[in-house]
PDB file of N, CA and C in Angstrom:
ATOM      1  N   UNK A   1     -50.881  36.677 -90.612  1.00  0.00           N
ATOM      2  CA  UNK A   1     -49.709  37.549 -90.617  1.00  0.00           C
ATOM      3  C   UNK A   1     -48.412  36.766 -90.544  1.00  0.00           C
ATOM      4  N   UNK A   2     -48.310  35.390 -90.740  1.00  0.00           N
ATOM      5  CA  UNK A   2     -47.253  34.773 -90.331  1.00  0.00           C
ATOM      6  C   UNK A   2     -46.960  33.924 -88.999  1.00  0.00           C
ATOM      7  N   UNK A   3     -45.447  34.178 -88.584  1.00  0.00           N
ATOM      8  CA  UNK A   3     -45.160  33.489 -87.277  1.00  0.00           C
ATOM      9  C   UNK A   3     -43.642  34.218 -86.865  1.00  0.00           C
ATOM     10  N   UNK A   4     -43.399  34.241 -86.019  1.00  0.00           N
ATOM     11  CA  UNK A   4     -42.719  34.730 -84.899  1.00  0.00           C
ATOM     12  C   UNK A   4     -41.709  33.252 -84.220  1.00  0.00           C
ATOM     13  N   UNK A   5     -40.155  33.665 -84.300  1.00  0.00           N
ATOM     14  CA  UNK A   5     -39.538  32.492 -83.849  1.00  0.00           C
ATOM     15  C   UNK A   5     -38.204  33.574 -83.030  1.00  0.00           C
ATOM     16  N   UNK A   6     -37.701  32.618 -82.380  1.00  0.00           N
ATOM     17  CA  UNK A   6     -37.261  33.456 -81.475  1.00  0.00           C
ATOM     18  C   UNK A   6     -35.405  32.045 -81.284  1.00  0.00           C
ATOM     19  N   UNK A   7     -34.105  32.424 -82.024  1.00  0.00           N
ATOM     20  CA  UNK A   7     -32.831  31.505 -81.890  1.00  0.00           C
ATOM     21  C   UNK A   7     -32.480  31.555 -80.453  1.00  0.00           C
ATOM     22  N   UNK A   8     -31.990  30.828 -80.038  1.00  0.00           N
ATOM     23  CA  UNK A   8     -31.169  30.674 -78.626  1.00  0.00           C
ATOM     24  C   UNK A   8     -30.606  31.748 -78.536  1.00  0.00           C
ATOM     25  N   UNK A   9     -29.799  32.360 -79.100  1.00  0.00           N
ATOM     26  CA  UNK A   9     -29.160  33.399 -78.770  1.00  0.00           C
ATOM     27  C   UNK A   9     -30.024  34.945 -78.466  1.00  0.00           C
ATOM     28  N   UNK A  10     -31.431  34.903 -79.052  1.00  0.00           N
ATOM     29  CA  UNK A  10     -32.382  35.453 -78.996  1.00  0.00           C
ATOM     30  C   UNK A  10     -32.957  36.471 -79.650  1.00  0.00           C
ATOM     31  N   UNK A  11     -32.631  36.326 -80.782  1.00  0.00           N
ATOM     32  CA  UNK A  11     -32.636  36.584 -81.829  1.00  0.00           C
ATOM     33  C   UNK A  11     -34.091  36.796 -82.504  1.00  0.00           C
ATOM     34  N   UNK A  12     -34.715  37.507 -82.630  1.00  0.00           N
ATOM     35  CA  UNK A  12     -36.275  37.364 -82.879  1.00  0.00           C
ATOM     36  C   UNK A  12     -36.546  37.741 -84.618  1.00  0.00           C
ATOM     37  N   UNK A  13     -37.004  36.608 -85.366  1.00  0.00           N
ATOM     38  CA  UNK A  13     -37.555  36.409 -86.425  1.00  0.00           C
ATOM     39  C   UNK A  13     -39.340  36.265 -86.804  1.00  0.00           C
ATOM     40  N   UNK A  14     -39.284  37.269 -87.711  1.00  0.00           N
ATOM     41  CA  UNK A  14     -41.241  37.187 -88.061  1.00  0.00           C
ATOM     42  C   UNK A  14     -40.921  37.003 -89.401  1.00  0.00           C
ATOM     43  N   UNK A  15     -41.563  35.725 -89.524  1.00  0.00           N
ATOM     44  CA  UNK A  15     -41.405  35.053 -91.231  1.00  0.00           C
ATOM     45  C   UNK A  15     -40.559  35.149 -91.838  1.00  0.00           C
ATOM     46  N   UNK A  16     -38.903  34.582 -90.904  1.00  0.00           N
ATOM     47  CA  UNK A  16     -37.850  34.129 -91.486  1.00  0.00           C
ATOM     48  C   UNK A  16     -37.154  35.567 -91.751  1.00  0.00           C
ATOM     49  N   UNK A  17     -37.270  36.450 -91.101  1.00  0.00           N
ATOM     50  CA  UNK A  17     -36.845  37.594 -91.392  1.00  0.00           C
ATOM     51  C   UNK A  17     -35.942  38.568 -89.814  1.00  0.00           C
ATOM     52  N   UNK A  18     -34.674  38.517 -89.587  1.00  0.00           N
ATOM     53  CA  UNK A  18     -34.328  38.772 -88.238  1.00  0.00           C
ATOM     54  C   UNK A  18     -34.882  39.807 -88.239  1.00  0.00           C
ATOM     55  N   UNK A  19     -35.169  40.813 -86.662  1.00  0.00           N
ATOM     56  CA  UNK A  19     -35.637  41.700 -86.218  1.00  0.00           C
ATOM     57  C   UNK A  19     -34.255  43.006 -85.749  1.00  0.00           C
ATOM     58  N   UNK A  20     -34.767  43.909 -85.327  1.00  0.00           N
ATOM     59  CA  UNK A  20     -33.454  45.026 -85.062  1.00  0.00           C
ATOM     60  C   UNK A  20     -33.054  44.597 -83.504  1.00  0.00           C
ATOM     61  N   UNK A  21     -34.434  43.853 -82.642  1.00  0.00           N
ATOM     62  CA  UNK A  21     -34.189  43.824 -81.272  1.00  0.00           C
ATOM     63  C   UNK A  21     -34.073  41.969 -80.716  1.00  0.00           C
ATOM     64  N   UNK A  22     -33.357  42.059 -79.847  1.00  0.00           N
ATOM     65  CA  UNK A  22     -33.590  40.783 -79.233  1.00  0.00           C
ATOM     66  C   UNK A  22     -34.623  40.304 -78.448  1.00  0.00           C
ATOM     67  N   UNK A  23     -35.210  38.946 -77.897  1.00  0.00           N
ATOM     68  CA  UNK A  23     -35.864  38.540 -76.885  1.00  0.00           C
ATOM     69  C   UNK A  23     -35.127  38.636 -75.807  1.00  0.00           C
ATOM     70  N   UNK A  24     -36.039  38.933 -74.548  1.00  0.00           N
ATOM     71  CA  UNK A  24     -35.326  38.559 -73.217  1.00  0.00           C
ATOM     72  C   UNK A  24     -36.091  37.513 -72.711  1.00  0.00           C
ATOM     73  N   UNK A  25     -35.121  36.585 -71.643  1.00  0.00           N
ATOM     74  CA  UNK A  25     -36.169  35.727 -70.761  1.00  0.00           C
ATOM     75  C   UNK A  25     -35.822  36.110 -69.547  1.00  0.00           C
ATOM     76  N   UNK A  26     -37.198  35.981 -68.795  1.00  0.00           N
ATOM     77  CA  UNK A  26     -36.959  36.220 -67.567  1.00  0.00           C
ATOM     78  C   UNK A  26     -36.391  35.299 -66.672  1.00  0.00           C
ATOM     79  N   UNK A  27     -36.509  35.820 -64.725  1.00  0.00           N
ATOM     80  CA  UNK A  27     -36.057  34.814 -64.195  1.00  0.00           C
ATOM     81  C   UNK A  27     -36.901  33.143 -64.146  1.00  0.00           C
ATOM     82  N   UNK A  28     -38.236  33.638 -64.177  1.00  0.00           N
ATOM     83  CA  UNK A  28     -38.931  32.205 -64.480  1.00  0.00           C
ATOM     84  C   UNK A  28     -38.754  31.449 -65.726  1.00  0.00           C
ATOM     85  N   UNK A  29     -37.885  32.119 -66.886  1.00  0.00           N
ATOM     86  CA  UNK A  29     -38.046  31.714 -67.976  1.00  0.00           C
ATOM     87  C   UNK A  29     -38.851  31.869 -69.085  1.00  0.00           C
ATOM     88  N   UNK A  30     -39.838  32.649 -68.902  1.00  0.00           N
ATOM     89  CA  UNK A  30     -40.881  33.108 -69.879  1.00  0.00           C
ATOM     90  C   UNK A  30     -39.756  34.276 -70.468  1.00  0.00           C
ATOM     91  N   UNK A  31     -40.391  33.929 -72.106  1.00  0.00           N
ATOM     92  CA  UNK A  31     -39.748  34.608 -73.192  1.00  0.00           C
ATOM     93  C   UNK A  31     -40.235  35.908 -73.294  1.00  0.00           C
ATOM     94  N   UNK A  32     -39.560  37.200 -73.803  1.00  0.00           N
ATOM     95  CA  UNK A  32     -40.248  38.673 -73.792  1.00  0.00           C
ATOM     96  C   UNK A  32     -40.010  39.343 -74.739  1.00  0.00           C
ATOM     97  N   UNK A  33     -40.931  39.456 -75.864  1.00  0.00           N
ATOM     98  CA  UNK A  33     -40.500  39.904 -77.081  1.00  0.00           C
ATOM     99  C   UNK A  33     -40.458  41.678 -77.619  1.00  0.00           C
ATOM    100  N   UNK A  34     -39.529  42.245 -78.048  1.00  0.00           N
ATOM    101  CA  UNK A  34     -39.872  43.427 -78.077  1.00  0.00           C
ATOM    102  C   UNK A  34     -40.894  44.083 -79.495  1.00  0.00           C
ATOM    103  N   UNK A  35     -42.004  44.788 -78.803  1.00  0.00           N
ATOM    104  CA  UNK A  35     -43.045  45.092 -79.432  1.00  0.00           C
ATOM    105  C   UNK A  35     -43.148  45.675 -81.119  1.00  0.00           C
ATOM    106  N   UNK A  36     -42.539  46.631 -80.661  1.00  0.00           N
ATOM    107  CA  UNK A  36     -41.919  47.618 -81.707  1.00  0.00           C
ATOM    108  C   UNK A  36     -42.048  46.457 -82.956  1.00  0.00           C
ATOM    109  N   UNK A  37     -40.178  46.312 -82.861  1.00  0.00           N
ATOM    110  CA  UNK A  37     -39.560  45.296 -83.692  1.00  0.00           C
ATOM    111  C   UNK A  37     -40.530  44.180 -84.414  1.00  0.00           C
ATOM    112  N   UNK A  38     -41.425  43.650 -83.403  1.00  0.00           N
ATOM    113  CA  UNK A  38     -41.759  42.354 -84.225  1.00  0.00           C
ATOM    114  C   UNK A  38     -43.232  42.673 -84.925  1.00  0.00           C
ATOM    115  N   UNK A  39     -44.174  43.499 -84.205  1.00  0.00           N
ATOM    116  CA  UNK A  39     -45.230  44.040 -84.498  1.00  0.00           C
ATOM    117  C   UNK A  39     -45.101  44.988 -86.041  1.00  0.00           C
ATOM    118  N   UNK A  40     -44.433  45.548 -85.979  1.00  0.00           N
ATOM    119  CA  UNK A  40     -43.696  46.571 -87.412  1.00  0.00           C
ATOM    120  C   UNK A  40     -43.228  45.423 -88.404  1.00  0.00           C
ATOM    121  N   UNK A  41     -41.995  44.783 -88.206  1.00  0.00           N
ATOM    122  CA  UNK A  41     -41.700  43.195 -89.000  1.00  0.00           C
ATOM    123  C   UNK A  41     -42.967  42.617 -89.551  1.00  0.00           C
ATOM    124  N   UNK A  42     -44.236  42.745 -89.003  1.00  0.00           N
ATOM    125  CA  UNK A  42     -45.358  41.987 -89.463  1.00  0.00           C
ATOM    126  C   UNK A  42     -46.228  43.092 -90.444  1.00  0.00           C
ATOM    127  N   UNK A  43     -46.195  44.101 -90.302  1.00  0.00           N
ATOM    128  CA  UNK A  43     -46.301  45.471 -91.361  1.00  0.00           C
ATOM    129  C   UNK A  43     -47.341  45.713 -90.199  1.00  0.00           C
ATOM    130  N   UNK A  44     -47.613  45.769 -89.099  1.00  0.00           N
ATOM    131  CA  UNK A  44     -48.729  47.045 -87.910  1.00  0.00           C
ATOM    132  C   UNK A  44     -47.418  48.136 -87.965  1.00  0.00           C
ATOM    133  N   UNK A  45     -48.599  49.549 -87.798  1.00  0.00           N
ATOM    134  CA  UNK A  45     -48.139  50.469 -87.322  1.00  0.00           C
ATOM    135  C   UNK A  45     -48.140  50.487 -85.920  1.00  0.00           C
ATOM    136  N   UNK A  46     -46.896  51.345 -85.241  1.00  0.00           N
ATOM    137  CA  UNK A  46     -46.594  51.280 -84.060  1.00  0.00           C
ATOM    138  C   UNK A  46     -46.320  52.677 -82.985  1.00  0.00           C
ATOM    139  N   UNK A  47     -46.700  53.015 -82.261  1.00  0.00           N
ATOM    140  CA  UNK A  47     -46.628  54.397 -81.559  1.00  0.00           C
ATOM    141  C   UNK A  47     -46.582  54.290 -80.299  1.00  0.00           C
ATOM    142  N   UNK A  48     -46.177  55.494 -79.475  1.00  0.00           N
ATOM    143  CA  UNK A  48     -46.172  55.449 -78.027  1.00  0.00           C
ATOM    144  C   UNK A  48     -46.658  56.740 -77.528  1.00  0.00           C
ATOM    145  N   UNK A  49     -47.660  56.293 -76.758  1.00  0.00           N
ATOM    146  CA  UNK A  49     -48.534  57.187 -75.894  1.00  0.00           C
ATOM    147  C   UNK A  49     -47.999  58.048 -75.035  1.00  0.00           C
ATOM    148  N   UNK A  50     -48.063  58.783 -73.685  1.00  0.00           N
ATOM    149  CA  UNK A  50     -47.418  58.712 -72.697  1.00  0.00           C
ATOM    150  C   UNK A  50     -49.289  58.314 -71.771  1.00  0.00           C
ATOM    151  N   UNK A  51     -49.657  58.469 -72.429  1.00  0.00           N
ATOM    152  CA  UNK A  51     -51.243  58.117 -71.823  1.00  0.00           C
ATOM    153  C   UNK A  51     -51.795  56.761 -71.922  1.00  0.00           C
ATOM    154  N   UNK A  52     -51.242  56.442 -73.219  1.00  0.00           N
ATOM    155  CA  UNK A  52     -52.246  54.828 -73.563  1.00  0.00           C
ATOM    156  C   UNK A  52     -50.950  53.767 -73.776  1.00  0.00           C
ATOM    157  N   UNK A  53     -49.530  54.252 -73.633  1.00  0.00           N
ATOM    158  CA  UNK A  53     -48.507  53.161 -73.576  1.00  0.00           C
ATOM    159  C   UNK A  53     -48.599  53.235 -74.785  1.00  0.00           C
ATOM    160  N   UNK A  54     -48.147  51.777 -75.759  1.00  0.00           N
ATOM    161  CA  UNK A  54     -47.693  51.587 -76.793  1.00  0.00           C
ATOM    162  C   UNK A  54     -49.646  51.231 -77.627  1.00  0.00           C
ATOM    163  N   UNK A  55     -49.263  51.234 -78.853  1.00  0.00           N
ATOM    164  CA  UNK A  55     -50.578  51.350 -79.899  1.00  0.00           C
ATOM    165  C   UNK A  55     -50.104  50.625 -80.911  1.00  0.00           C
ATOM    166  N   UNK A  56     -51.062  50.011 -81.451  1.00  0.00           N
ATOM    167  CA  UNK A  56     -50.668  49.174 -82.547  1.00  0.00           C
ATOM    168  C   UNK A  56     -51.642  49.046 -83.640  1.00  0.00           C
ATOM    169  N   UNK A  57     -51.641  49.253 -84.486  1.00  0.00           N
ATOM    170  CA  UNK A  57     -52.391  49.895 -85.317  1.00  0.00           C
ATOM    171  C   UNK A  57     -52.425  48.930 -86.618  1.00  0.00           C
ATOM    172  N   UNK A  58     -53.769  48.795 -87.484  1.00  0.00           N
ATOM    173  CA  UNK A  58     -53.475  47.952 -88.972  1.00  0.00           C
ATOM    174  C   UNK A  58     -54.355  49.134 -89.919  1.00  0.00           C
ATOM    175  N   UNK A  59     -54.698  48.483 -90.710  1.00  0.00           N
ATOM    176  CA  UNK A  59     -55.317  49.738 -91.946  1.00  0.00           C
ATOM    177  C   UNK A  59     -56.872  49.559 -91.195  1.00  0.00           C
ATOM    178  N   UNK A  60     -57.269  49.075 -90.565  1.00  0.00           N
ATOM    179  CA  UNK A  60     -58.659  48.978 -90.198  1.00  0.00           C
ATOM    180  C   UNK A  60     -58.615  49.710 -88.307  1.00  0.00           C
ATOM    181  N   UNK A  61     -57.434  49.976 -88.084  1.00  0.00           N
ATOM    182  CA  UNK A  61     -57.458  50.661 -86.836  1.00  0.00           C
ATOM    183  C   UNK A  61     -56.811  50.135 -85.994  1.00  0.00           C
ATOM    184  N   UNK A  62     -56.965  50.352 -84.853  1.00  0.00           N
ATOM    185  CA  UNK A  62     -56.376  50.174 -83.371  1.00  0.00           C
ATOM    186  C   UNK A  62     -56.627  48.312 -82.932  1.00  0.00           C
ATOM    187  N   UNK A  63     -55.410  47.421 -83.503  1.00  0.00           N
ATOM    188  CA  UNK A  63     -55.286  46.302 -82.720  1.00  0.00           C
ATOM    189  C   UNK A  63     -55.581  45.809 -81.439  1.00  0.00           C
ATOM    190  N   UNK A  64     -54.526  46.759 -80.894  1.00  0.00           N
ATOM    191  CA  UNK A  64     -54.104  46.988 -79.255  1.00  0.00           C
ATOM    192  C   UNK A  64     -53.848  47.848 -78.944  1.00  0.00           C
ATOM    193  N   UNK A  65     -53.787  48.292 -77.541  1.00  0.00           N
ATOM    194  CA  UNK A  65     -53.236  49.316 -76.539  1.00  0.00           C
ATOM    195  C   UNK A  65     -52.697  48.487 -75.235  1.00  0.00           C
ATOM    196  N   UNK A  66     -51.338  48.505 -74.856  1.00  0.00           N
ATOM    197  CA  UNK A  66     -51.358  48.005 -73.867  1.00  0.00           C
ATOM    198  C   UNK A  66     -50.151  49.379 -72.663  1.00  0.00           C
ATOM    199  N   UNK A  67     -50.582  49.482 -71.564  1.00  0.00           N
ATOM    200  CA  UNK A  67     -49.380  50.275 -70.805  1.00  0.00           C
ATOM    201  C   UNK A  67     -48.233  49.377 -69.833  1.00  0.00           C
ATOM    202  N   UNK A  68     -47.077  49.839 -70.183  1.00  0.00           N
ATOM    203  CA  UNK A  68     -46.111  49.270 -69.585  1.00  0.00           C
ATOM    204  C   UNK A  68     -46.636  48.656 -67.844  1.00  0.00           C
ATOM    205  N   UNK A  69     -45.641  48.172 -67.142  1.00  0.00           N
ATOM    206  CA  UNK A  69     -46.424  47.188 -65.759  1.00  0.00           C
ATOM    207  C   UNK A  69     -47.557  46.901 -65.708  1.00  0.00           C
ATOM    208  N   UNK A  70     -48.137  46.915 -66.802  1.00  0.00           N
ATOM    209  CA  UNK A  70     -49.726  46.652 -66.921  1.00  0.00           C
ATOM    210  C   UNK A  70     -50.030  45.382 -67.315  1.00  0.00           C
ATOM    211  N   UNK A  71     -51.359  44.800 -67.008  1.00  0.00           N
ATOM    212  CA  UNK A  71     -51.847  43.525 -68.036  1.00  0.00           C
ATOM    213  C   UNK A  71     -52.760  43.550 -68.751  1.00  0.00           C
ATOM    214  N   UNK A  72     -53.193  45.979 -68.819  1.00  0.00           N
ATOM    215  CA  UNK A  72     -54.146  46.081 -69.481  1.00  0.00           C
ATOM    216  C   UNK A  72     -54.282  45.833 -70.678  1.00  0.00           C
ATOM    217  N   UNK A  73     -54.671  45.569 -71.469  1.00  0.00           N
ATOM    218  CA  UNK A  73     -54.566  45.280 -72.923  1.00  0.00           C
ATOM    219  C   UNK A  73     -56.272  45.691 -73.582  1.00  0.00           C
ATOM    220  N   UNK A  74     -56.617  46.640 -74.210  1.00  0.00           N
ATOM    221  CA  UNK A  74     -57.721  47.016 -75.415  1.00  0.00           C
ATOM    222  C   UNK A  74     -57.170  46.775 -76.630  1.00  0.00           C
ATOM    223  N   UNK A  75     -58.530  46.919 -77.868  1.00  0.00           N
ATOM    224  CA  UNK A  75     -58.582  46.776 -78.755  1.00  0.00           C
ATOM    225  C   UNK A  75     -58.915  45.592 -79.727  1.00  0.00           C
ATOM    226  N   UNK A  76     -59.127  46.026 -80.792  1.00  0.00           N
ATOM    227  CA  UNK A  76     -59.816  44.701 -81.678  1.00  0.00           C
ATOM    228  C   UNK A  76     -59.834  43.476 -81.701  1.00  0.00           C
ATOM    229  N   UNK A  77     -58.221  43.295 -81.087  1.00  0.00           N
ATOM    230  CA  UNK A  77     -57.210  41.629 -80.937  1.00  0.00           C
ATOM    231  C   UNK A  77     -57.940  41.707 -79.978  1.00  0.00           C
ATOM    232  N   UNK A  78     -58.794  42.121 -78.926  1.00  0.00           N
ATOM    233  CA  UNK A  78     -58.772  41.337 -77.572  1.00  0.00           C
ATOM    234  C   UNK A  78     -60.058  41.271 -77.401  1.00  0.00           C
ATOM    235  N   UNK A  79     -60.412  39.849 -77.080  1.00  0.00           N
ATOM    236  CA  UNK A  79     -61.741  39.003 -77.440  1.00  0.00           C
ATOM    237  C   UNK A  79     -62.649  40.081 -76.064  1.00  0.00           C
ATOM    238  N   UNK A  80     -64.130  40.073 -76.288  1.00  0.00           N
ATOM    239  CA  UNK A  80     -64.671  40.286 -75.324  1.00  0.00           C
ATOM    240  C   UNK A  80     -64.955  39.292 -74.501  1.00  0.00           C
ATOM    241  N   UNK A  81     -65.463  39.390 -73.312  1.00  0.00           N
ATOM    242  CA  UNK A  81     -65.852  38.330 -72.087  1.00  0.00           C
ATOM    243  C   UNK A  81     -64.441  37.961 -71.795  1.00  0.00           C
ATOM    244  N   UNK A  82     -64.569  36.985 -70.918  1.00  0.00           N
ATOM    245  CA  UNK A  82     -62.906  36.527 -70.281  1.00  0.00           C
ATOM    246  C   UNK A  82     -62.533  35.383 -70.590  1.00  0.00           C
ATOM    247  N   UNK A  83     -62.455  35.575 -71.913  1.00  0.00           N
ATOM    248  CA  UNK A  83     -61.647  34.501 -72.815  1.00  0.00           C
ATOM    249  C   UNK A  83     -60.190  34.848 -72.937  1.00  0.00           C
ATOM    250  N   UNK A  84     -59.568  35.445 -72.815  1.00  0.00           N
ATOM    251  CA  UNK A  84     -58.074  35.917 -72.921  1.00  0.00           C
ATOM    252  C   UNK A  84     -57.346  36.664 -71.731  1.00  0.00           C
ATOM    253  N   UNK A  85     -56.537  36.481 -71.195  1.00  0.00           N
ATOM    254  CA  UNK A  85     -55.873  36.718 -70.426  1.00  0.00           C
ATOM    255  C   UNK A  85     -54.384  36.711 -70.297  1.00  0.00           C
ATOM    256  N   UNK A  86     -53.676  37.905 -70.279  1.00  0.00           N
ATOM    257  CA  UNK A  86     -52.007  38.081 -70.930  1.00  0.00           C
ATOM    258  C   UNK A  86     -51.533  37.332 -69.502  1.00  0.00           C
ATOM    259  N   UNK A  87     -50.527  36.682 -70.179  1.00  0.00           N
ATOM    260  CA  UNK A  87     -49.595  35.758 -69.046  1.00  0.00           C
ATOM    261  C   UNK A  87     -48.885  36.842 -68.187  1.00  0.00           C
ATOM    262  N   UNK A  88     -48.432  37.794 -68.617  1.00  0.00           N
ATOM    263  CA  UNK A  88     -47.491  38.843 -67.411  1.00  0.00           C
ATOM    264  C   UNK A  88     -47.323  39.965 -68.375  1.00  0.00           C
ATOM    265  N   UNK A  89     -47.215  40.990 -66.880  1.00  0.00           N
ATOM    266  CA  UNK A  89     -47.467  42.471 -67.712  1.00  0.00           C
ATOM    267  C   UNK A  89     -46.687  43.209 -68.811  1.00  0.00           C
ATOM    268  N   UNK A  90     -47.041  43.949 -69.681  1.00  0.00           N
ATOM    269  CA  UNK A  90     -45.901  44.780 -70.263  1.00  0.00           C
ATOM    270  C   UNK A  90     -44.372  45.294 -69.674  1.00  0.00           C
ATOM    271  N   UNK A  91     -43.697  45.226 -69.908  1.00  0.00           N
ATOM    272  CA  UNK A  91     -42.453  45.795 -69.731  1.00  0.00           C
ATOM    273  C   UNK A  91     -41.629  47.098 -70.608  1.00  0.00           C
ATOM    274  N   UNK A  92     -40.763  47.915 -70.118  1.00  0.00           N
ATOM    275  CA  UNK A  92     -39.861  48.423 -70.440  1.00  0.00           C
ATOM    276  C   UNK A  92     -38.559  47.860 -70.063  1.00  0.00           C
ATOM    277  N   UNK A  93     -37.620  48.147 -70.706  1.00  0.00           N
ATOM    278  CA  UNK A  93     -35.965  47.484 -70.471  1.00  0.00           C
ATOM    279  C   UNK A  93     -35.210  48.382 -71.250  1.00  0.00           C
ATOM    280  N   UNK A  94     -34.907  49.592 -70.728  1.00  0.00           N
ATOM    281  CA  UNK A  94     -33.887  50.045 -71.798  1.00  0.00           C
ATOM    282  C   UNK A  94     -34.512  50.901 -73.290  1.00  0.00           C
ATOM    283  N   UNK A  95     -35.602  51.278 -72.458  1.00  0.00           N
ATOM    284  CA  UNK A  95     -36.489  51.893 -73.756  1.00  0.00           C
ATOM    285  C   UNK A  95     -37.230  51.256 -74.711  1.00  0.00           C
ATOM    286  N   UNK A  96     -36.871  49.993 -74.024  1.00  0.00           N
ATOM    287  CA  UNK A  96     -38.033  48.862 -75.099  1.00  0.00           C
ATOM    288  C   UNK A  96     -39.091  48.497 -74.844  1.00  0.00           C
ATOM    289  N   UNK A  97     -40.216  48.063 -75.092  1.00  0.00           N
ATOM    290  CA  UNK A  97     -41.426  47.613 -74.666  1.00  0.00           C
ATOM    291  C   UNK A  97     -41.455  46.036 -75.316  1.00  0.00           C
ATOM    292  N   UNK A  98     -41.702  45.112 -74.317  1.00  0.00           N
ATOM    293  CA  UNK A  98     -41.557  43.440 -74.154  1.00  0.00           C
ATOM    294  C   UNK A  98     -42.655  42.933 -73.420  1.00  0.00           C
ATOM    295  N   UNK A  99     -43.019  41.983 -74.561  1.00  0.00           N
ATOM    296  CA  UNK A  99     -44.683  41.141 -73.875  1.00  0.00           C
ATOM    297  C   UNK A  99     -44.429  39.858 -73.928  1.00  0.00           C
ATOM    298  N   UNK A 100     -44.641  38.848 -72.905  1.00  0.00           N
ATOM    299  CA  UNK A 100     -44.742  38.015 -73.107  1.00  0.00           C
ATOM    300  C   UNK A 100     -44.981  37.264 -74.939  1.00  0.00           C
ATOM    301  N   UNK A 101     -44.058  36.253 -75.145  1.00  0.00           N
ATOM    302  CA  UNK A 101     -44.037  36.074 -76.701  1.00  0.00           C
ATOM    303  C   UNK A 101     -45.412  35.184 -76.790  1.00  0.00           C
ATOM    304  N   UNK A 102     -46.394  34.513 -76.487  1.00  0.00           N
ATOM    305  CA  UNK A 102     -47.062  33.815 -76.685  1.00  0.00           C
ATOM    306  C   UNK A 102     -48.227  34.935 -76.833  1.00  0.00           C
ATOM    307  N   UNK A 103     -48.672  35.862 -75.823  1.00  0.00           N
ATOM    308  CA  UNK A 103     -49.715  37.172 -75.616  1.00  0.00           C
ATOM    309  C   UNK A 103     -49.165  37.572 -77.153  1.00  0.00           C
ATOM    310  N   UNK A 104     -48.036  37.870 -77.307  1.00  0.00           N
ATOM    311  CA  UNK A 104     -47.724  39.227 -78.145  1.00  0.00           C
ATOM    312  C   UNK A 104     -48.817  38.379 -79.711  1.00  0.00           C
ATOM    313  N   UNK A 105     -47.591  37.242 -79.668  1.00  0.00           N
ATOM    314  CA  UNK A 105     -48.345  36.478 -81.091  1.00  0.00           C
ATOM    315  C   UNK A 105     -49.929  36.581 -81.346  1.00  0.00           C
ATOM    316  N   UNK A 106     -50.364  36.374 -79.995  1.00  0.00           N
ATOM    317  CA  UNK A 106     -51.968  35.892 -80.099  1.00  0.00           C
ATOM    318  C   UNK A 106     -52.271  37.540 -80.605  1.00  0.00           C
ATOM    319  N   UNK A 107     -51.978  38.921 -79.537  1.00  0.00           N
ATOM    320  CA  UNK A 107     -52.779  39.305 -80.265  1.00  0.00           C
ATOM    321  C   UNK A 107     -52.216  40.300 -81.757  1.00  0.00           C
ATOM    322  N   UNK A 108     -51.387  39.941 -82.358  1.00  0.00           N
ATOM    323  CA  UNK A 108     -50.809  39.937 -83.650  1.00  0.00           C
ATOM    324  C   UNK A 108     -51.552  38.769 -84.592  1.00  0.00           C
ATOM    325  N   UNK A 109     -52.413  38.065 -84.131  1.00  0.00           N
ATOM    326  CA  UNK A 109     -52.491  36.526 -85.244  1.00  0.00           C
ATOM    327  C   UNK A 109     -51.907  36.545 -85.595  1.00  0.00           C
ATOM    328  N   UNK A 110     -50.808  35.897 -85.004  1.00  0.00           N
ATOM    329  CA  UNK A 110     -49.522  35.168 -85.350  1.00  0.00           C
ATOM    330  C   UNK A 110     -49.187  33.871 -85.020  1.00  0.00           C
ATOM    331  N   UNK A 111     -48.745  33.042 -85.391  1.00  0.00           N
ATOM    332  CA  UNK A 111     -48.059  31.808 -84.957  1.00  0.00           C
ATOM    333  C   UNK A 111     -46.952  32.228 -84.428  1.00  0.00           C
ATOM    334  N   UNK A 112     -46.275  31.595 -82.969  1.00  0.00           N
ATOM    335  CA  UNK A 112     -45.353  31.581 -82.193  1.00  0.00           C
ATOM    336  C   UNK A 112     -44.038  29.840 -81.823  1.00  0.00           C
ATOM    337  N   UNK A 113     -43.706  30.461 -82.324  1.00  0.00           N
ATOM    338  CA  UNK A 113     -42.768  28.533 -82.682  1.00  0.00           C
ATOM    339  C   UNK A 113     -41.741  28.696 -81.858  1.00  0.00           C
ATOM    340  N   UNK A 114     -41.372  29.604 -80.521  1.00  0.00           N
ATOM    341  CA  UNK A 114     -40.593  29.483 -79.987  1.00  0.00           C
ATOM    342  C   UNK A 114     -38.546  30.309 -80.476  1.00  0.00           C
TER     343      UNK A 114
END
């Protein structure tokens, strides 16, 4: 699906292409990309639950599900056994939904270049 880059100013690009939303970083410094924006940029469909949080969808079905303060994460992207594990939970900010940028990429197969 590409790669995901993210300018100082924070600016979030999926294959050289700016996005509608910015990255945030937190206070530790981990980067937080908004879902919507970059997941859609990569052509997934995108929806919001009030039950299952945000959904992410390709022509073969359900990617992910993940719910906001959560680190739950289902669906196809997410390996069985405990091989994967999201660095920090979903977020809202202002009506946005933001995942850690390294989680988000992985489960998008995406490359993440910062």
């Amino acid at each position: 699906r590409g790669y995901i880059s993210v300018a100082e100013d924070g600016v979030v690009s999926v294959n050289g292409q700016s996005t509608t939303q910015k990255a945030k970083t937190t206070a530790d410094g981990d980067t937080l990309l908004p879902i919507r924006a970059v997941a859609e940029a990569a052509g997934y469909d995108v929806s919001w639950d009030k039950e299952f949080g945000v959904t992410v969808k390709d022509d073969s079905g359900i990617v992910f599900q993940i719910r906001p303060d959560t680190k739950a994460v289902h669906g196809s992207a997410v390996p069985q056994g405990d091989g994967f594990h999201l660095s920090g939970p979903c977020l809202i900010a202002n009506g946005v939904t933001y995942l850690e940028a390294g989680d988000l990429a992985h489960l998008l197969g995406m490359f993440y270049g910062g």
